[in-house]
N, C-alpha and C. Protein backbone atom coordinates (compact mmCIF):
# COMPACT_ATOMS: atom_id res chain seq x y z
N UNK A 1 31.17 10.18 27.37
CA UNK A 1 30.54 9.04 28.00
C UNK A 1 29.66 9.56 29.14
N UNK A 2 28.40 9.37 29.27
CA UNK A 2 27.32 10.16 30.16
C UNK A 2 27.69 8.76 31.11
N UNK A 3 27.16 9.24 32.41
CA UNK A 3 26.84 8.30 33.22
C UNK A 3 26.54 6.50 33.09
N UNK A 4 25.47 6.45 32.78
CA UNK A 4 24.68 5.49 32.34
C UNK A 4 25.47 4.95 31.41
N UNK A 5 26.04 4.84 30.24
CA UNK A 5 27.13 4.55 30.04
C UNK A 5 28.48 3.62 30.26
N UNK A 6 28.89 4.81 31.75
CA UNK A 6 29.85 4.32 32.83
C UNK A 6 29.37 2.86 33.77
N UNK A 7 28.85 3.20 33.85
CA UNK A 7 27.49 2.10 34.84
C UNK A 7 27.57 1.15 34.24
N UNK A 8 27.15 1.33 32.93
CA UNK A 8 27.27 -0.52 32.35
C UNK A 8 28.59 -1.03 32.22
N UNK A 9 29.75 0.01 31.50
CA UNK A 9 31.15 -0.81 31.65
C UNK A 9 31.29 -0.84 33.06
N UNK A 10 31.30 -0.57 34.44
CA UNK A 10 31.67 -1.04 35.51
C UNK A 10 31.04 -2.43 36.08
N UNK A 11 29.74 -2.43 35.38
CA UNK A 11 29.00 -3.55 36.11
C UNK A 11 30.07 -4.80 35.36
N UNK A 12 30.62 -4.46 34.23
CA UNK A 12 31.37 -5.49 33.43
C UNK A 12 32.80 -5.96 34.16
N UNK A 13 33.22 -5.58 35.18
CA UNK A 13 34.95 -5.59 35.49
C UNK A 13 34.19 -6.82 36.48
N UNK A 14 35.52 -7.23 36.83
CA UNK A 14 35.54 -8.21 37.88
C UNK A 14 35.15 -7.87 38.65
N UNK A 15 34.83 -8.71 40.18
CA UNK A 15 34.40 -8.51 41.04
C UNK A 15 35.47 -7.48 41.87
N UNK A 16 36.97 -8.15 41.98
CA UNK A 16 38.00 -7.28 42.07
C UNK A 16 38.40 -5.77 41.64
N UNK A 17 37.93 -6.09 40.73
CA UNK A 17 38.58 -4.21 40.07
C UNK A 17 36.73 -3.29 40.30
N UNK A 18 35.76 -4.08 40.55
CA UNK A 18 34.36 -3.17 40.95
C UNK A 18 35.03 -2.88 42.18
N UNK A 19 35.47 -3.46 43.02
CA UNK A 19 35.57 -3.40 44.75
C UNK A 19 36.54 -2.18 44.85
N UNK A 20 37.45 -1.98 43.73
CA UNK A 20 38.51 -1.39 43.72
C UNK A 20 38.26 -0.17 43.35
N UNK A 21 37.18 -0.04 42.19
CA UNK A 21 36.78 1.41 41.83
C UNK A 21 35.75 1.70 42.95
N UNK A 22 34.46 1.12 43.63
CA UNK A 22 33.82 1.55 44.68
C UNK A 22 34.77 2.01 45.35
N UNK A 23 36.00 1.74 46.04
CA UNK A 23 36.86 2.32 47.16
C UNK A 23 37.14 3.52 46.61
N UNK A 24 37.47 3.74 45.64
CA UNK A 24 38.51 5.25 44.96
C UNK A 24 37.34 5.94 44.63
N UNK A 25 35.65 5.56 44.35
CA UNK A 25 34.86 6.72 44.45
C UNK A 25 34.48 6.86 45.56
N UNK A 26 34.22 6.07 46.92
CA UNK A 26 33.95 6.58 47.65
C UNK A 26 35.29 7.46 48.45
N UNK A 27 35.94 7.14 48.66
CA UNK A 27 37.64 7.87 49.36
C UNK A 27 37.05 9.60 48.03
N UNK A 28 37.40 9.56 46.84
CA UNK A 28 37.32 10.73 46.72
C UNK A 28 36.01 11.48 47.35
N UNK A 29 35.18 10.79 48.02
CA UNK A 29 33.60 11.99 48.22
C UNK A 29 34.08 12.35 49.60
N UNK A 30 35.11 12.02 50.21
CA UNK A 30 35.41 12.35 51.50
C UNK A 30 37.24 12.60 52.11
N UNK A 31 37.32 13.66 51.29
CA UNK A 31 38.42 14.55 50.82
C UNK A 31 38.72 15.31 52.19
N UNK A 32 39.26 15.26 53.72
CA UNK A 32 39.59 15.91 54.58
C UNK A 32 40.24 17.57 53.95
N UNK A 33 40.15 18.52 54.79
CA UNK A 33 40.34 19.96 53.95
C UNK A 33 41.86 20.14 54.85
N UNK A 34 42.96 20.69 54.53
CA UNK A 34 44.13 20.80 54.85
C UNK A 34 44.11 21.21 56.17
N UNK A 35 42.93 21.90 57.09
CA UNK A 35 42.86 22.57 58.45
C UNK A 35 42.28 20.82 58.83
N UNK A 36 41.83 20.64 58.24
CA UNK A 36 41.28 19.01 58.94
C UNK A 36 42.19 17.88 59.24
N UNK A 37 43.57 18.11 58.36
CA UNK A 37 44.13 17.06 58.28
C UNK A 37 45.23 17.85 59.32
N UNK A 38 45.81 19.23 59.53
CA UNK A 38 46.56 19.42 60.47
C UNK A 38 46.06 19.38 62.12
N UNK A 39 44.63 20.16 62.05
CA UNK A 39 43.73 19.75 63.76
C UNK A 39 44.17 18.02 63.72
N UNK A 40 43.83 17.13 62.66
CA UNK A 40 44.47 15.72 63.21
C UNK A 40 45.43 15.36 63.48
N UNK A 41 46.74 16.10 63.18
CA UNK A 41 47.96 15.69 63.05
C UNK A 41 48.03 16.19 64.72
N UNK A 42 47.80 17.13 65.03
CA UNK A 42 47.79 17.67 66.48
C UNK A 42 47.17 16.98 67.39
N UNK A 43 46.28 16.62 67.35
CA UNK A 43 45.64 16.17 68.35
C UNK A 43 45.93 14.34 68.22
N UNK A 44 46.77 13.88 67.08
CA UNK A 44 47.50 13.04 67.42
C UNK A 44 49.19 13.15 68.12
N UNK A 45 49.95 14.01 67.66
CA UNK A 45 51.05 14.28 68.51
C UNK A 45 50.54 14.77 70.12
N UNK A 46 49.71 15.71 70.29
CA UNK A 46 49.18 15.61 71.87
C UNK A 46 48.84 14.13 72.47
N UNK A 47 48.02 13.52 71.87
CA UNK A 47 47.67 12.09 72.35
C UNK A 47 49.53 11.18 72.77
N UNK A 48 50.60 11.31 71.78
CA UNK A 48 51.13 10.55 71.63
C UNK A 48 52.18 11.16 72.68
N UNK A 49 52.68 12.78 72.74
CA UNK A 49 53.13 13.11 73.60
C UNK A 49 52.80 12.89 75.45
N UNK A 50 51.72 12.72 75.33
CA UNK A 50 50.76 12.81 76.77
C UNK A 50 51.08 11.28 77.16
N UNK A 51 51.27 10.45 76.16
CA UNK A 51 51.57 8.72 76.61
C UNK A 51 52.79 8.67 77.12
N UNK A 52 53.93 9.22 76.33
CA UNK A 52 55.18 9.51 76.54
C UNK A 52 55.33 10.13 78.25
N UNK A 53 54.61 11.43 78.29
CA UNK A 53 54.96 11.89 79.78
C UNK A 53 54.60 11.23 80.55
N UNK A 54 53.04 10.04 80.18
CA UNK A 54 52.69 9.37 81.45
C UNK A 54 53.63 8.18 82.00
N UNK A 55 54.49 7.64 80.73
CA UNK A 55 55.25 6.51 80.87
C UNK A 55 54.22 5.22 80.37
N UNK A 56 53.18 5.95 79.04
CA UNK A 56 52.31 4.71 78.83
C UNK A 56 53.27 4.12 77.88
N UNK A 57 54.30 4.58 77.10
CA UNK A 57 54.44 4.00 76.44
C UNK A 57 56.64 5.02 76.38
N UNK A 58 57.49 3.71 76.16
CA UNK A 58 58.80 4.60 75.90
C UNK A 58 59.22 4.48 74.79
N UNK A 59 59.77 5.76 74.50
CA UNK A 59 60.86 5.85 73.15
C UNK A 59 61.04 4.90 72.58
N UNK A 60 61.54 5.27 71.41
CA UNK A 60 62.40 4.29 70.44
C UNK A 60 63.12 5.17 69.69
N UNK A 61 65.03 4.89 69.94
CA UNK A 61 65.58 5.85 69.33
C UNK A 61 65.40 5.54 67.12
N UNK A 62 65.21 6.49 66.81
CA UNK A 62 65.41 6.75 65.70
C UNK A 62 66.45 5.78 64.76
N UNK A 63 67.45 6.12 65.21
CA UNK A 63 68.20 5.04 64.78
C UNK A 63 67.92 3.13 64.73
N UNK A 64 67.45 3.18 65.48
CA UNK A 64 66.48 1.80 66.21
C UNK A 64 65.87 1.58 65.15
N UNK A 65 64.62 2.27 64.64
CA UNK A 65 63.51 2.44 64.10
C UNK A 65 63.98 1.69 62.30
N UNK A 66 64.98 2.92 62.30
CA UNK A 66 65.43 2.86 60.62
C UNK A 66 66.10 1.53 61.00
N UNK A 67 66.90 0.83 61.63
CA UNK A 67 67.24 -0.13 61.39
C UNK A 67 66.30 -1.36 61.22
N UNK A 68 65.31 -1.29 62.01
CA UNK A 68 64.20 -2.47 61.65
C UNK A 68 63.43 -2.12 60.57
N UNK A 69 63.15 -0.90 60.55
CA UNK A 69 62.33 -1.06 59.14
C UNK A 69 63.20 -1.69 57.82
N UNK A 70 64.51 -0.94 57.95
CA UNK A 70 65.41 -1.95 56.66
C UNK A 70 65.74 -3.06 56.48
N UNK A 71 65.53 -3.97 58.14
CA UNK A 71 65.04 -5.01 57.97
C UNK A 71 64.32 -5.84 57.34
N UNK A 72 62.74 -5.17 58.15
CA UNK A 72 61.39 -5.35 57.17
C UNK A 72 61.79 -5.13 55.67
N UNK A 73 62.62 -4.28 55.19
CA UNK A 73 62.03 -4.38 54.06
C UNK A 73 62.91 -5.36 52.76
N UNK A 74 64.23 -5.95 53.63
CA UNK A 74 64.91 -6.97 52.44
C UNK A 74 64.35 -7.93 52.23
């Protein structure tokens, strides 16, 4: 199936499932590289640690956490 092809069965789907394949081709053209996604992971635990020391924001024990989410989820 060449391109052109593809193009015409997509123009054919619902408006829903076009919206749905535009998202999953564009998300794949912008693929973060594994050094990209750990520099983010860092420089979000710094951000989140740095709130913590300022007192922007306090804990929540763990235990806490899992109990509301199993909440949320019955």
């Amino acid at each position: 199936m060449n391109l052109k092809q593809i193009e015409d069965e997509a123009l054919h789907l619902s408006e829903a499932e076009r919206a749905e394949l535009a998202q999953k081709l564009l998300l794949s053209l912008d693929v973060p590289t594994q050094e990209e996604l750990e520099e983010d992971w860092l420089i979000e635990a710094c951000r989140r640690a740095k709130e913590l020391d300022e007192g922007i924001v306090q804990p929540i024990p763990a235990e806490e956490v899992r109990k509301k989410a199993q909440a949320l989820l019955r």
